[in-house]
C-alpha atoms as a PDB file:
ATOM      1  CA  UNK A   1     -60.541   1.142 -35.774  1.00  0.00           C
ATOM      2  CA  UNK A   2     -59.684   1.624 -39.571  1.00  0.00           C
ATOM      3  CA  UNK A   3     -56.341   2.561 -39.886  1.00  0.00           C
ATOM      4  CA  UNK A   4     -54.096   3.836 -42.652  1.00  0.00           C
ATOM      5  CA  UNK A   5     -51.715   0.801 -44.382  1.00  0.00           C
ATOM      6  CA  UNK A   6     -48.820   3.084 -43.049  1.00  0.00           C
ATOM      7  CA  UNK A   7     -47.864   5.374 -40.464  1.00  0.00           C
ATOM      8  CA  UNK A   8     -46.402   7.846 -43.066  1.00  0.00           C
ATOM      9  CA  UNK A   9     -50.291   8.091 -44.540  1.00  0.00           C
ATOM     10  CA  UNK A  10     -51.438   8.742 -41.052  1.00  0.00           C
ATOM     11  CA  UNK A  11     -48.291  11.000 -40.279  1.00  0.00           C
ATOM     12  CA  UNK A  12     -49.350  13.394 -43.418  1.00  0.00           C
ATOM     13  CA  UNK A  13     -53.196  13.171 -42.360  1.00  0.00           C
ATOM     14  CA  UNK A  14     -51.932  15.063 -39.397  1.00  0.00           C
ATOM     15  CA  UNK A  15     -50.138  17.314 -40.497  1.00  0.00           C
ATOM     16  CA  UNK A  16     -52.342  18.781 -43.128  1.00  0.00           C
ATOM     17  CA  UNK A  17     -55.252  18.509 -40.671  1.00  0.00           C
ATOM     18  CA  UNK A  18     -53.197  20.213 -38.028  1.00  0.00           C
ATOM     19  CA  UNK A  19     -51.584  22.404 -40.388  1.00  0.00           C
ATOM     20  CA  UNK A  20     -54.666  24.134 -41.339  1.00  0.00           C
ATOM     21  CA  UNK A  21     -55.760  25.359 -37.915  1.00  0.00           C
ATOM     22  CA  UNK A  22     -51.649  26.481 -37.377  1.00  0.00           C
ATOM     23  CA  UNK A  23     -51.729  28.444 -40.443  1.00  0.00           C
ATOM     24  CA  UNK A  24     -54.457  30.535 -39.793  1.00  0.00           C
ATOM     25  CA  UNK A  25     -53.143  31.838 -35.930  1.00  0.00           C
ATOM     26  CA  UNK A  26     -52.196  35.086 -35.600  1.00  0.00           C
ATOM     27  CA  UNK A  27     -50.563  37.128 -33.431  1.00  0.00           C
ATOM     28  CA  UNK A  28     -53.785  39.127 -32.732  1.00  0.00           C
ATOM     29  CA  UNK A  29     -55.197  35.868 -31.897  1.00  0.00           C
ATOM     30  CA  UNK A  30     -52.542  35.014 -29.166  1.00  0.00           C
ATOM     31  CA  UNK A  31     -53.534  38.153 -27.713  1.00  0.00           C
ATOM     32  CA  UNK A  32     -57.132  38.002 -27.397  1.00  0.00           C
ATOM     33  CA  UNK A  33     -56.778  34.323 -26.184  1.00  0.00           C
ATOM     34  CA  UNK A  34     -54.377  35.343 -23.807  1.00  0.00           C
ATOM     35  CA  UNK A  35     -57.005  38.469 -22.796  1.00  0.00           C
ATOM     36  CA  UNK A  36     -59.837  35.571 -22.732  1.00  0.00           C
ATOM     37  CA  UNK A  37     -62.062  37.984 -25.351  1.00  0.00           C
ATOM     38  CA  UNK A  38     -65.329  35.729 -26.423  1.00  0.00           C
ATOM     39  CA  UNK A  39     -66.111  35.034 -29.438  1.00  0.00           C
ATOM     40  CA  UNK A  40     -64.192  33.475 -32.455  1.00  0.00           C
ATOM     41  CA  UNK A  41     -60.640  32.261 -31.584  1.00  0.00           C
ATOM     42  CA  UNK A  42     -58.021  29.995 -34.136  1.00  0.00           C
ATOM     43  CA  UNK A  43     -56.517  29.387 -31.093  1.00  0.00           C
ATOM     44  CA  UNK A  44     -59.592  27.127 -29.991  1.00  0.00           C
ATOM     45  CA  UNK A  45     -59.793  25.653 -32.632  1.00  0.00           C
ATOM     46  CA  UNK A  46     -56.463  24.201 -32.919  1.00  0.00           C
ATOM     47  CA  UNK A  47     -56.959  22.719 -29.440  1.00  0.00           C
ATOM     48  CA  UNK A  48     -60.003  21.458 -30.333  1.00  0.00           C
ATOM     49  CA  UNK A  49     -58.462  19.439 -32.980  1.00  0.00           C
ATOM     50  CA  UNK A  50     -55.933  18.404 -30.496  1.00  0.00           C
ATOM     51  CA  UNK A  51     -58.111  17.159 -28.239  1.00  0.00           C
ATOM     52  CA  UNK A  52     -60.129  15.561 -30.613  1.00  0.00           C
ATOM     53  CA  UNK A  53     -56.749  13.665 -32.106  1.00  0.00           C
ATOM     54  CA  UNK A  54     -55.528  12.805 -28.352  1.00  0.00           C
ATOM     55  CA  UNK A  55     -58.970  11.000 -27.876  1.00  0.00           C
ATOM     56  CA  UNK A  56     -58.883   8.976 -30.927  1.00  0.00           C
ATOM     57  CA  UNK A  57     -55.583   7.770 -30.099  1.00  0.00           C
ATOM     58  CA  UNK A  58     -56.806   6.886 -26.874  1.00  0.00           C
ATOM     59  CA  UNK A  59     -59.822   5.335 -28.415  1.00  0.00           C
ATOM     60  CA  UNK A  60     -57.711   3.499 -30.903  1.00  0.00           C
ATOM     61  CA  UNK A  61     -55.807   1.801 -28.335  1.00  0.00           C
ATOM     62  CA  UNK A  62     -58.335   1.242 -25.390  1.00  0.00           C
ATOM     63  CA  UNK A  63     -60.496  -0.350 -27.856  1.00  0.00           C
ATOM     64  CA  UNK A  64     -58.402  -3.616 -28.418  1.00  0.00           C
ATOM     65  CA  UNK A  65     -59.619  -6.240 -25.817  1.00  0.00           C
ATOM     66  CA  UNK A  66     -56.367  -8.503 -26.027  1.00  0.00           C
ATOM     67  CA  UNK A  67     -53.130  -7.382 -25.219  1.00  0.00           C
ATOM     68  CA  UNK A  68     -51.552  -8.023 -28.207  1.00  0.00           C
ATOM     69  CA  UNK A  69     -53.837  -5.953 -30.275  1.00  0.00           C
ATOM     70  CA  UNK A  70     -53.246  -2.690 -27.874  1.00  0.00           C
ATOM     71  CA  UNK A  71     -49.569  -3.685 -28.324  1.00  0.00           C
ATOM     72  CA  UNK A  72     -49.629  -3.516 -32.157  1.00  0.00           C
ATOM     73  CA  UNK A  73     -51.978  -0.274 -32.294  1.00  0.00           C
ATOM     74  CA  UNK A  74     -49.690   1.167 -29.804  1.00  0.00           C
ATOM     75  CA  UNK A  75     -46.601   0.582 -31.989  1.00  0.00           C
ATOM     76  CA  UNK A  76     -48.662   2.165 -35.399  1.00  0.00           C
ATOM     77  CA  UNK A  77     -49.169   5.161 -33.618  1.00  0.00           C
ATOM     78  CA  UNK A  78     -45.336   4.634 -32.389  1.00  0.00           C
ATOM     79  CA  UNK A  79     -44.047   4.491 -35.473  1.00  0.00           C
ATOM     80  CA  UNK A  80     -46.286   7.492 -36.997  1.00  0.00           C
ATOM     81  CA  UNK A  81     -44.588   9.653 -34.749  1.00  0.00           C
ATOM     82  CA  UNK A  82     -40.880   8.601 -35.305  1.00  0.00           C
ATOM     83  CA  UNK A  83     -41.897   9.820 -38.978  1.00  0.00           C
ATOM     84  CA  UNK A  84     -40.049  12.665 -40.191  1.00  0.00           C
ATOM     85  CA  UNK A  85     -42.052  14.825 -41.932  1.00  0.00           C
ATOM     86  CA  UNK A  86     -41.848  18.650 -40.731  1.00  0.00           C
ATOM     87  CA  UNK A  87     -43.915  20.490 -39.340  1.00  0.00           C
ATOM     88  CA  UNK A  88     -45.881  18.000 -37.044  1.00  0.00           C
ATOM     89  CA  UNK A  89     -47.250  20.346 -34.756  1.00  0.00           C
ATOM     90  CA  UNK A  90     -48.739  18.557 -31.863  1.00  0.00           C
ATOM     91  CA  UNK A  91     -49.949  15.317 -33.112  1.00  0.00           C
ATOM     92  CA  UNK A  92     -46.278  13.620 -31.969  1.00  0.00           C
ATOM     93  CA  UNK A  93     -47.149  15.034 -28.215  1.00  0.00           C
ATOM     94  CA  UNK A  94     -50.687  13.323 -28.654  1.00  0.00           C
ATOM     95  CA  UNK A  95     -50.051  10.312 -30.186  1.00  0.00           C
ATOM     96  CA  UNK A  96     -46.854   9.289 -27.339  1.00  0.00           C
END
């Protein structure tokens, strides 16, 4: 897994990759997820992006084989969340 030398690099990854999918929900889009309408939907998209951050996590620290190596990754992505930078979205809910 390549990793960022800091969690505050990682932390502001997140939130501008998160941010751009927040940004561009409306509340017309609320709606029509809400009313399950096909097509299109920001709200998708963000969760898609969720998703795909929750797995990497999970990839990130699955993929160690010793324990000591899970134990370090697991305290990166620890410490990326304890970093205050607002707004985080939901990458602190995927990454603890």
């Amino acid at each position: 897994m390549v990793q960022p030398t800091e969690p505050l690099d990682l932390a502001i990854a997140l939130v501008i990759l998160e941010g751009d999918k927040y940004t561009r929900i409306l509340t017309a889009d609320c709606i029509s997820h809400l009313q399950r309408q096909p097509g299109k939907s920001t709200i998708k998209a963000a969760s898609e992006t969720n998703n795909k951050i929750v797995n990497w996590v999970k990839q990130g620290i699955l993929h160690c084989d010793n324990l000591e190596n899970r134990s370090e990754v697991l305290k990166f992505f620890v410490h990326t969340a304890e970093v205050k930078l607002p707004p985080q979205y939901g990458s602190v809910v995927h990454i603890v």
